[in-house]
Protein backbone atom coordinates (compact mmCIF):
# COMPACT_ATOMS: atom_id res chain seq x y z
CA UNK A 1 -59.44 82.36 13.66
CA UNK A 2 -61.36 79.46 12.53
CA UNK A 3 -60.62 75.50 12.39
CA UNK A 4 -60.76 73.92 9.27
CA UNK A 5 -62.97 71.07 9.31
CA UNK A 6 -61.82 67.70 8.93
CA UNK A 7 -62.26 66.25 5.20
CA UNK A 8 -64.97 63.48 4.86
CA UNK A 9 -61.93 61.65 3.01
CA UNK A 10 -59.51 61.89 5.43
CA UNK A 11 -61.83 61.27 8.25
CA UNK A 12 -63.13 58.18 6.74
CA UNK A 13 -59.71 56.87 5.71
CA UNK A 14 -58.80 57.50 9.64
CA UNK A 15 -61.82 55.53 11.22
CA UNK A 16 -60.84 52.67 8.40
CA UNK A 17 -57.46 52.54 9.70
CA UNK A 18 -59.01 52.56 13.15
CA UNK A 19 -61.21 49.91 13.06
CA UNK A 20 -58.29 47.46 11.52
CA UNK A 21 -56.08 48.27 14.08
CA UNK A 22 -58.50 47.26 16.49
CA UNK A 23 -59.70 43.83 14.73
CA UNK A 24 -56.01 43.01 14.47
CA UNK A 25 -55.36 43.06 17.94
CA UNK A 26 -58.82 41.42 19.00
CA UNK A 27 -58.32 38.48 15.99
CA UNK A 28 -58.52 34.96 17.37
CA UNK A 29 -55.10 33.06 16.47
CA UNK A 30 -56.92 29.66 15.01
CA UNK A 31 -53.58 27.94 14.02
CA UNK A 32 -51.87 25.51 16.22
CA UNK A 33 -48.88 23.51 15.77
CA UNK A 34 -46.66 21.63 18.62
CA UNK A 35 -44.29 18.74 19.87
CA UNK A 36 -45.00 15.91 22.17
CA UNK A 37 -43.40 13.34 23.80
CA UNK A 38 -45.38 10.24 24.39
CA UNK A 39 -45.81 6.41 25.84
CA UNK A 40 -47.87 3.46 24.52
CA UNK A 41 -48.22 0.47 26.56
CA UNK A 42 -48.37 -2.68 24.65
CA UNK A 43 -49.98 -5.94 26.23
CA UNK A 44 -48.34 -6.37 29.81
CA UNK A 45 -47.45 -3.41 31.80
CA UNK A 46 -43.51 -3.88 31.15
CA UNK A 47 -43.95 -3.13 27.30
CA UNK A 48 -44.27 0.57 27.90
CA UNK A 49 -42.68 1.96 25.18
CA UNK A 50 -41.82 6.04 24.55
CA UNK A 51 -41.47 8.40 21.59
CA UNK A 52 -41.88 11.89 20.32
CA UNK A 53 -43.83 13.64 17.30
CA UNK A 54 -45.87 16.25 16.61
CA UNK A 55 -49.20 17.84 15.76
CA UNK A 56 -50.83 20.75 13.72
CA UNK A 57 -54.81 21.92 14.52
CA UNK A 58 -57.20 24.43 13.28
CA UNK A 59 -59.53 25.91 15.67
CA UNK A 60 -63.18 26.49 14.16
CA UNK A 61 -64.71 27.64 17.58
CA UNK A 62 -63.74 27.59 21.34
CA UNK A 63 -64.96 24.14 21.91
CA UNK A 64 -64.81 22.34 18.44
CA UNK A 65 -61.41 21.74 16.40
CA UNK A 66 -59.77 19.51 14.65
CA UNK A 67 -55.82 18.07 14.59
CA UNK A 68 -53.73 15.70 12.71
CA UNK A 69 -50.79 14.09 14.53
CA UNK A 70 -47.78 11.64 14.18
CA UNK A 71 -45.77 10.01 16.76
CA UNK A 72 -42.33 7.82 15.92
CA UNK A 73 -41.39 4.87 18.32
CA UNK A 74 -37.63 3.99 17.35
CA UNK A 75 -36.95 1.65 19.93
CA UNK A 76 -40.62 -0.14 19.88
CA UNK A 77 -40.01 -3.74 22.04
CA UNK A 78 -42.49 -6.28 23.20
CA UNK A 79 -41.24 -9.41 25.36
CA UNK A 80 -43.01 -12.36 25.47
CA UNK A 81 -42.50 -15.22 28.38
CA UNK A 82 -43.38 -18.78 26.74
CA UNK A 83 -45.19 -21.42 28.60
CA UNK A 84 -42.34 -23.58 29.17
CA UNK A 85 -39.67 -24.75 31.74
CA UNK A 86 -37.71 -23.08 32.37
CA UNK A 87 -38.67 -19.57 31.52
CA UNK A 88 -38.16 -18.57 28.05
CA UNK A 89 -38.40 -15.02 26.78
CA UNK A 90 -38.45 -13.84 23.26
CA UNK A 91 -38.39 -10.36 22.56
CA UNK A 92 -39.58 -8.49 19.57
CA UNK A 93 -37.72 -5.26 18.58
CA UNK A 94 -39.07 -2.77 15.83
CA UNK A 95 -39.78 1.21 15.46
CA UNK A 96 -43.12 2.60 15.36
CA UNK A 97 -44.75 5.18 12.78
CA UNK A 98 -48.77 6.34 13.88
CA UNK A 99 -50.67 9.06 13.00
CA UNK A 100 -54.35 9.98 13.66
CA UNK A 101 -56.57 12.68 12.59
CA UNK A 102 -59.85 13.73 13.92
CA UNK A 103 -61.99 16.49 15.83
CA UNK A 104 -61.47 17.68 19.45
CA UNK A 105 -64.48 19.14 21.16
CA UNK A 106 -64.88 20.54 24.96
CA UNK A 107 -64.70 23.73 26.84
CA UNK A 108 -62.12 26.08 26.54
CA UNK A 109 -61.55 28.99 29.07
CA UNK A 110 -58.53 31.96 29.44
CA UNK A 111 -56.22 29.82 31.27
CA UNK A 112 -57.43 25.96 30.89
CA UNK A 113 -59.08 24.17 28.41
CA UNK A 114 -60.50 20.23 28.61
CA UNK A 115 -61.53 18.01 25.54
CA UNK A 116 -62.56 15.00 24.55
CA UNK A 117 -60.69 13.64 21.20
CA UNK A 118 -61.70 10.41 18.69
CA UNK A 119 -59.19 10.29 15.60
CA UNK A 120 -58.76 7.09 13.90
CA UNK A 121 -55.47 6.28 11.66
CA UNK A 122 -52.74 3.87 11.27
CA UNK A 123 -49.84 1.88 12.95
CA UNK A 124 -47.04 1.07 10.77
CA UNK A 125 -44.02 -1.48 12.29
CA UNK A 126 -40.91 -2.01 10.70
CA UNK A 127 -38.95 -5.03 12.36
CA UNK A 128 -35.55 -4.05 13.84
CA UNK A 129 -34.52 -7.43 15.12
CA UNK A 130 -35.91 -10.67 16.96
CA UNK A 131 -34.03 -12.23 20.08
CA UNK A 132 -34.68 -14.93 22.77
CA UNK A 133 -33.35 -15.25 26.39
CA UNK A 134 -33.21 -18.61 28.13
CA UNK A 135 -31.57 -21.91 28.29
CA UNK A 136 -33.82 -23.62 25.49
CA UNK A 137 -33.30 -20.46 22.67
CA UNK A 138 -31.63 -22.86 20.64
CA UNK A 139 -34.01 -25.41 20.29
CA UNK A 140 -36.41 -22.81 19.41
CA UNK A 141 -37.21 -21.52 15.59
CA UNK A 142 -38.79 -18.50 15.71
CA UNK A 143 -40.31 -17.36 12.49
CA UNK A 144 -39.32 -13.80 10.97
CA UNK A 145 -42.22 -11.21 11.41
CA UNK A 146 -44.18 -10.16 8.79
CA UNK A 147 -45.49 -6.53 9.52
CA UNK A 148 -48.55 -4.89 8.16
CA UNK A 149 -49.72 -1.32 8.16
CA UNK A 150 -52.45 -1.46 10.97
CA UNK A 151 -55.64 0.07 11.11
CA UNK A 152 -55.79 2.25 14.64
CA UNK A 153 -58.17 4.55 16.97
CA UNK A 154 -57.10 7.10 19.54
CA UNK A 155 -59.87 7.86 21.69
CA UNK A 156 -59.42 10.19 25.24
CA UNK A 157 -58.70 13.34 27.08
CA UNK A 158 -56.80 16.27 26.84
CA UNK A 159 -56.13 18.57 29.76
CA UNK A 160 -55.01 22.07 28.15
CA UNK A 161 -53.15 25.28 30.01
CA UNK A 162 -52.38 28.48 28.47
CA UNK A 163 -49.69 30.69 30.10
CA UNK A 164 -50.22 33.03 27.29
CA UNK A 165 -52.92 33.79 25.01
CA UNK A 166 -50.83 32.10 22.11
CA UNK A 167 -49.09 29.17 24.11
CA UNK A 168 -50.33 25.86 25.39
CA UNK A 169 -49.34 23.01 27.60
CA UNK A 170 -50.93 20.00 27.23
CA UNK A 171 -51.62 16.38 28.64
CA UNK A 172 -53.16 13.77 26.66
CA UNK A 173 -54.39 10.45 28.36
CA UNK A 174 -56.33 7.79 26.63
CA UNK A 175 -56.68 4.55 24.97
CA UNK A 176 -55.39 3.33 21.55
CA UNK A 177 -57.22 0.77 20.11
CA UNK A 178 -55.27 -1.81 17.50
CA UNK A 179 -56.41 -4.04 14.85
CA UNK A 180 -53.57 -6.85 14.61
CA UNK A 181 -53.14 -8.75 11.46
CA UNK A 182 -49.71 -8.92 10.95
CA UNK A 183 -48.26 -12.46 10.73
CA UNK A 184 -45.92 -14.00 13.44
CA UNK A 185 -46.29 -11.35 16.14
CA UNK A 186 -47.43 -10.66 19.58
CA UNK A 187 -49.55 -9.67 21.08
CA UNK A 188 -51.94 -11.06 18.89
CA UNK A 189 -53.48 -12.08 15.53
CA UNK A 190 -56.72 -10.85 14.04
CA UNK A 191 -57.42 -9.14 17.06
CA UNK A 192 -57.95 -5.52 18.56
CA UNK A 193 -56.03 -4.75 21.89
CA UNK A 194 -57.13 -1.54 23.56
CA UNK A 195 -53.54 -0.16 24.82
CA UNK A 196 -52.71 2.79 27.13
CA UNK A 197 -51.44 5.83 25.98
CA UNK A 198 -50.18 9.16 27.01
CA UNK A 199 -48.43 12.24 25.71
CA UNK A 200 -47.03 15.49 27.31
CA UNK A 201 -46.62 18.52 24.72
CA UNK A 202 -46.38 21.85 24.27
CA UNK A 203 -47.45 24.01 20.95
CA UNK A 204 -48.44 27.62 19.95
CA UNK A 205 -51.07 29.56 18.14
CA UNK A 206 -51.11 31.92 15.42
């Protein structure tokens, strides 16, 4: 008894079906989104402040992509000893809105991944209340801040792992770099202050 041959049809609609089987499990997820939790130090090293936000990438290659973040500050404070006796201390309460957006380039293995990132973008501060400590407060008139939407630069490192091929822990340390123009508040005016920052995050890919 013979075998009938296989159809050209059907084999060719078999090896079709195949080959996308196999390309969907080899694809490369280039999506990313996450959460983060983060600190900014501010002047002095007691105005370390902390907040949470989050971030969405796209991966072009292994070693180049590109992410746009946001981090929210609500509790955002900055105190401020004055040069007079005895000790005064005004403190400056507001939340804080930034987001950056830029390209991320390094080298990116199975299980741990290092990059270097550059993303300008903006500070925004909204004024939640102004308060002074010491024995002279009353004397003193301090005038109400005026906020403006700041022009900022995150420049660092991020140290990546990846317990699985679509999740990722991540550490971010770096600098973020300020132009101050607002009117009435520390640390300074017309100035750029280079300020420590850090985040700890985790995301996924698909």
């Amino acid at each position: 008894m013979q075998t009938q041959p296989w159809p050209i049809p059907g084999l060719a609609i078999i090896v079709c079906l195949a080959a996308g089987n196999a390309a969907a499990q080899t694809a490369v997820p280039r999506f990313e989104v996450g959460g983060h939790f983060s600190t900014l130090r501010i002047g002095e090293a007691g105005n370390t402040n902390a907040g949470i936000g989050g971030r969405a990438g796209y991966d072009f290659s292994r070693w180049l992509a590109v992410e746009a973040e946001t981090s929210f500050f609500p509790r955002d404070r900055i105190d401020v000893e004055m040069g007079v006796a005895p000790i005064t201390t005004t403190r400056w309460s507001r939340r804080r809105l930034e987001g950056f957006f830029g390209p991320k380039v390094g080298v990116r293995g199975e299980r741990v991944g290092a990059f270097a990132k550059v993303r300008p973008g903006f500070v925004t501060l909204t004024n939640t209340g102004l308060g002074c400590a010491g024995d002279i407060c009353p004397l003193i008139l301090l005038p109400r801040p005026e906020y403006r939407t700041e022009f900022a630069l995150d420049l660092g490192g991020i140290f990546e792992f990846y317990p699985t091929p679509r999740s990722i822990a991540r550490f971010d340390l770096g600098t973020t770099a300020i132009r101050h123009r607002s009117q009435g508040v520390p640390p300074c005016r017309d100035c750029t202050t280079k300020n420590l920052s850090t985040s700890l995050g985790v995301g996924f890919r698909f």
